[in-house]
Protein backbone atom coordinates (compact mmCIF):
# COMPACT_ATOMS: atom_id res chain seq x y z
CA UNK A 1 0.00 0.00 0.00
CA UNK A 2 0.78 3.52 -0.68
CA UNK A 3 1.22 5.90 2.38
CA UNK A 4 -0.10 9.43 1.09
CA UNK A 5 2.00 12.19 2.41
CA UNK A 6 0.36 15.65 3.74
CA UNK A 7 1.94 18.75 3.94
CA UNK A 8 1.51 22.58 3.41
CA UNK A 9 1.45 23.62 0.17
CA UNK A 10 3.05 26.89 -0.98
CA UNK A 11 0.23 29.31 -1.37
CA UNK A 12 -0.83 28.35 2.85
CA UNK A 13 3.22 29.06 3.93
CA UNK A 14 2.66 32.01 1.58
CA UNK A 15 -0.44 33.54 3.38
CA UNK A 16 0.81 31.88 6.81
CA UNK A 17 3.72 34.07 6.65
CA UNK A 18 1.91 37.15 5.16
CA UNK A 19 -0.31 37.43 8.24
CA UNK A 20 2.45 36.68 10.55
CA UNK A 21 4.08 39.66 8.96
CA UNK A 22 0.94 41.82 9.46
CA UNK A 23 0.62 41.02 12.84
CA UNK A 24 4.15 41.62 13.61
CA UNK A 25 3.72 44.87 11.84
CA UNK A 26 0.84 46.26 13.80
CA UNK A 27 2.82 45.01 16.73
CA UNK A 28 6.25 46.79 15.77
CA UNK A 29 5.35 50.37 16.77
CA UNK A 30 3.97 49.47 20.24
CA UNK A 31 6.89 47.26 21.28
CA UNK A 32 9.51 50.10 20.20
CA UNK A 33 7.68 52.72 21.79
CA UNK A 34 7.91 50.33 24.92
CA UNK A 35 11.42 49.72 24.44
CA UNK A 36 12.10 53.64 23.90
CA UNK A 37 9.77 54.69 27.14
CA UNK A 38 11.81 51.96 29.65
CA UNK A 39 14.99 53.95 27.95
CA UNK A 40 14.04 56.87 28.75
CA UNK A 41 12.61 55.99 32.40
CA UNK A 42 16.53 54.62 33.39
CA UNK A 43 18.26 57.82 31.76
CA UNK A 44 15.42 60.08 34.19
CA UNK A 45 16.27 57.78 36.84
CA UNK A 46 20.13 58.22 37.04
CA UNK A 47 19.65 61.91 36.19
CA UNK A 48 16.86 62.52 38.82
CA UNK A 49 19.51 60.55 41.14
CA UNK A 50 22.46 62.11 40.44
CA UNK A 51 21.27 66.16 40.63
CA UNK A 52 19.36 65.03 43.77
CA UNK A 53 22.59 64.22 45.62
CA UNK A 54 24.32 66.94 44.29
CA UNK A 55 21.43 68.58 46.16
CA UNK A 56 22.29 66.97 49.28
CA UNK A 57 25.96 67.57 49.12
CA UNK A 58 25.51 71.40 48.21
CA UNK A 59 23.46 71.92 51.62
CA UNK A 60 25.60 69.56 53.51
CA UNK A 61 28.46 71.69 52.37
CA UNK A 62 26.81 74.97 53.46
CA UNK A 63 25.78 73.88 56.31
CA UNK A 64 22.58 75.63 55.94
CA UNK A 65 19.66 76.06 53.10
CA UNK A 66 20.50 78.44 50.58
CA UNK A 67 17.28 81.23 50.32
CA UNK A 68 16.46 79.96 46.80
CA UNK A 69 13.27 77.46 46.86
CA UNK A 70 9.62 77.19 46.23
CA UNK A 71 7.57 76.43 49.50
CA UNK A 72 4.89 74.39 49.12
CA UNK A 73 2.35 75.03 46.16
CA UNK A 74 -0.05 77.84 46.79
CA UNK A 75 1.91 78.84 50.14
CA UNK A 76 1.96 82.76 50.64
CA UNK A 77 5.73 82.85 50.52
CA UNK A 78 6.17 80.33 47.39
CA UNK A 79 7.69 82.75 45.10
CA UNK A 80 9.68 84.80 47.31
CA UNK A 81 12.58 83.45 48.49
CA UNK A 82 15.37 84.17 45.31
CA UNK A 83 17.86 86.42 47.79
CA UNK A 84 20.86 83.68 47.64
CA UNK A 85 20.24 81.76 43.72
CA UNK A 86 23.29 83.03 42.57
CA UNK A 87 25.31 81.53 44.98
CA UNK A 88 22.88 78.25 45.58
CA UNK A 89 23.26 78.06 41.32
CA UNK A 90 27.27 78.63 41.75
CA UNK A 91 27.52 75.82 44.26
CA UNK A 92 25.25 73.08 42.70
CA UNK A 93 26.85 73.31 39.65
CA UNK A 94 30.12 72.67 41.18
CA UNK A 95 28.71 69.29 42.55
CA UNK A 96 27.96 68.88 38.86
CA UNK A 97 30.56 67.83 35.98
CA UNK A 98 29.82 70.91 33.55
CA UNK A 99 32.03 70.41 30.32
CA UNK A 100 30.17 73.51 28.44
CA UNK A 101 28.41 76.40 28.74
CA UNK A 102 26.71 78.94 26.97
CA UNK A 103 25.50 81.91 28.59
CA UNK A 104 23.55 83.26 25.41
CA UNK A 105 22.86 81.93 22.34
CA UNK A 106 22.96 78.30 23.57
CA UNK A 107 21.70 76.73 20.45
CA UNK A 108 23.56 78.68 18.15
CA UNK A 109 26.81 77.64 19.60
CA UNK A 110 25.66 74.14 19.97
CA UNK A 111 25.03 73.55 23.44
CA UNK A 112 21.70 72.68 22.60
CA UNK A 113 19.77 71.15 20.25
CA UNK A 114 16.31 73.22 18.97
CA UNK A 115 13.61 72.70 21.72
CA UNK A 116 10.21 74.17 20.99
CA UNK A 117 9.05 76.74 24.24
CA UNK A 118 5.67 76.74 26.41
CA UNK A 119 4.61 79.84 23.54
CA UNK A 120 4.71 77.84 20.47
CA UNK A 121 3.99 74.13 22.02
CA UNK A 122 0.65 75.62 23.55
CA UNK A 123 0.14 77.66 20.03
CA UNK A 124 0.20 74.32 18.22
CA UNK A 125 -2.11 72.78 20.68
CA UNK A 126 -4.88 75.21 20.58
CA UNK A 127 -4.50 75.04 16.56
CA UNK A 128 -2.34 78.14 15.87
CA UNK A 129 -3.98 80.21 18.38
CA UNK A 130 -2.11 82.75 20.66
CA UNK A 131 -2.16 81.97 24.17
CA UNK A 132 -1.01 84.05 26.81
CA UNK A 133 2.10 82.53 28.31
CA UNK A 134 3.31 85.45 30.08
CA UNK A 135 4.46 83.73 33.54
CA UNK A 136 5.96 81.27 31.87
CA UNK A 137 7.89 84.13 29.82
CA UNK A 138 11.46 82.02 31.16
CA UNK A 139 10.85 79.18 28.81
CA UNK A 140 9.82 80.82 25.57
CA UNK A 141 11.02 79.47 22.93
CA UNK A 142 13.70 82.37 21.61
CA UNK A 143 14.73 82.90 25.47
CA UNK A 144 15.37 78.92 25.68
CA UNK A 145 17.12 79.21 22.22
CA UNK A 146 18.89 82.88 22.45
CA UNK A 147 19.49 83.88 26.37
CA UNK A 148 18.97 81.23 28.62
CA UNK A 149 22.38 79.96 30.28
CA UNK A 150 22.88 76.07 29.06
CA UNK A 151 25.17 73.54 30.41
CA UNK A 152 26.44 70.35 29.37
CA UNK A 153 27.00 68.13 31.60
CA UNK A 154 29.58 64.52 31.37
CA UNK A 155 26.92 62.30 31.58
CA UNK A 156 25.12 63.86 28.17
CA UNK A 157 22.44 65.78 30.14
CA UNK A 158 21.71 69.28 29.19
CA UNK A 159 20.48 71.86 32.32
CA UNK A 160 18.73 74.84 30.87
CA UNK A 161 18.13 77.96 33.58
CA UNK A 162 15.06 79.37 33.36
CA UNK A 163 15.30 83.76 32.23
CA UNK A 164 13.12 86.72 32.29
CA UNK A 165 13.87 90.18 32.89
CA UNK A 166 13.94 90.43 35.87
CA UNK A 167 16.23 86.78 37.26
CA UNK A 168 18.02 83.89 35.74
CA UNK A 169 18.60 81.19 38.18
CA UNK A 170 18.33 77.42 38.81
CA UNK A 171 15.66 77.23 41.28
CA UNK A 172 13.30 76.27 38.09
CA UNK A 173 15.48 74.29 35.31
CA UNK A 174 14.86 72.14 32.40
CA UNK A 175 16.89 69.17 31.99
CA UNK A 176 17.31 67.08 28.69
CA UNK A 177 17.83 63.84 30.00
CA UNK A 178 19.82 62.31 27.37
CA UNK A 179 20.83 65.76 25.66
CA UNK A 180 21.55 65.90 22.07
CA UNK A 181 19.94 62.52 21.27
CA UNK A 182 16.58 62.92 20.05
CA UNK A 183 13.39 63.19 20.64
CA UNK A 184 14.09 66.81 22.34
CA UNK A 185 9.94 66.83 22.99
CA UNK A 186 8.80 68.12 26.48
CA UNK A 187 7.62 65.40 28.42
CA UNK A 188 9.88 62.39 26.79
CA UNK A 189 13.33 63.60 27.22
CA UNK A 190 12.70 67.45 28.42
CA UNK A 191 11.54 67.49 31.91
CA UNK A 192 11.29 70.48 34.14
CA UNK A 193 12.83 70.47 37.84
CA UNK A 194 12.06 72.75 40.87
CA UNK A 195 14.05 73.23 43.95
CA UNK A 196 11.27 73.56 46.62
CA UNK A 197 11.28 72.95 50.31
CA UNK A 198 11.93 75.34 53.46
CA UNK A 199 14.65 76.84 55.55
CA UNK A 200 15.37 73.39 56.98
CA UNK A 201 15.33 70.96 53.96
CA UNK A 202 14.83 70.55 50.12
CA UNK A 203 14.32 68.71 47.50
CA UNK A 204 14.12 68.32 43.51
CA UNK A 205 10.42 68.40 42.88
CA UNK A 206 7.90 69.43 39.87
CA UNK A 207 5.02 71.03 39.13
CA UNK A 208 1.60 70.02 40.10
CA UNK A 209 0.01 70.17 37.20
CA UNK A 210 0.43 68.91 33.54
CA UNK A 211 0.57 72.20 31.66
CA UNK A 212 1.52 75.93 33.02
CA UNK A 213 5.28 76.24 32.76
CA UNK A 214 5.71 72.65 31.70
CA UNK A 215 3.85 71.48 28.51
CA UNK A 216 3.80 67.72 27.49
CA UNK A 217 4.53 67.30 24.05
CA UNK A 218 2.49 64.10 22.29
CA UNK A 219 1.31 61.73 25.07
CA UNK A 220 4.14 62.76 27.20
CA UNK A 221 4.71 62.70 30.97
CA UNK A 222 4.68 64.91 33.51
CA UNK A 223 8.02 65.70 35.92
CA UNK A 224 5.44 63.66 38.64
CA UNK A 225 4.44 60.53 36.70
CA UNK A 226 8.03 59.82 35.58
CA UNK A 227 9.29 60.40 39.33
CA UNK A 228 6.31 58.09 39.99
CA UNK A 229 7.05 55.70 38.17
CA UNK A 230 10.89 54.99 38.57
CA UNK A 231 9.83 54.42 42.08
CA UNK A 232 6.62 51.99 41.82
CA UNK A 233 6.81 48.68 43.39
């Protein structure tokens, strides 16, 4: 007797393998963004870890808190206490391994790469429409681009001081995590840092609130959520 032998022929490996490839397609994007987000969450990590010691060491150091902080959100003296930021931003970056700096001009001479401000990230939001971003008037986008004070630091991660008319100082900052590597969007890579606290103790904290003085660019995070997040169980 004659055993019949079974098999696949060509055209079912041919359509096997062309929805394996769809699948595997529609599965691509998620799985890099996935892979790109845990990136990203171990560079904000080590960067939220190292500028919070330097922190620590800068008021160990002193021996006292410099008068440069935010108090606690909506506290009548949260935006008062600037009398020492000059010498709090002298010391911290010492703490720091700065290997550039551009006092003006930052992008131009290459400190940076071209980050969008609150001004034009909120304009594209609300679908070309002005909207008054005067208090956040530190991280528009020609002061980011043209007079903030940038610094490089070893590690690849960019501090930008926040400017206006009338102080320039690193009790607000923006930090590009991984610096000249892209995306550059708020919320993925740019995060923005506040020194808040009291006359006792303080720490690197964020805003409240997704929006105000820190946009989220394209289903980014907040400052909080990533902070969150590198420390959930």
């Amino acid at each position: 007797f004659m055993k019949r032998l079974t098999g696949f022929t060509m055209s079912e490996v041919l359509i096997t393998l062309g929805i394996i490839g769809i699948v595997a397609a529609m599965m691509l994007p998620a799985v890099i963004n996935r892979a790109n987000h845990y990136i990203l969450k171990q560079q904000f990590k080590k960067v939220y870890n190292t500028y919070s010691n330097s922190l620590l060491k800068v008021y160990a150091e002193n021996g006292a808190v410099f008068d440069c902080y935010y108090t606690e959100d909506n506290a009548p003296d949260q935006y008062t206490h600037n009398s020492q930021c000059v010498e709090f931003t002298e010391s911290f970056l010492k703490t720091l391994n700065v290997i550039q700096k551009c006092e003006n001009n930052a992008y131009e001479k290459g400190c940076i790469p071209k980050y969008k401000g609150v001004d034009t990230i909120y304009k594209e939001q609300h679908g070309g429409q002005e909207i008054d971003t005067t208090g956040c008037s530190g991280f528009w986008e020609n002061n980011i681009l043209n007079k903030n004070t940038a610094y490089v630091l070893s590690d690849g991660s960019i501090i930008v001081t926040y400017f206006n008319a009338s102080y320039m100082h690193t009790k607000i900052f923006l930090v590009d995590i991984n610096g000249h590597k892209k995306p550059n969007k708020w919320g993925h890579d740019l995060f923005v840092f506040l020194i808040k606290g009291n006359d006792k103790q303080v720490y690197l904290g964020y805003t409240n609130s997704k929006g105000g003085c820190s946009p989220v660019e394209d289903n980014g995070y907040t400052t909080q959520q990533m902070i969150e997040e590198i420390y959930k169980k």
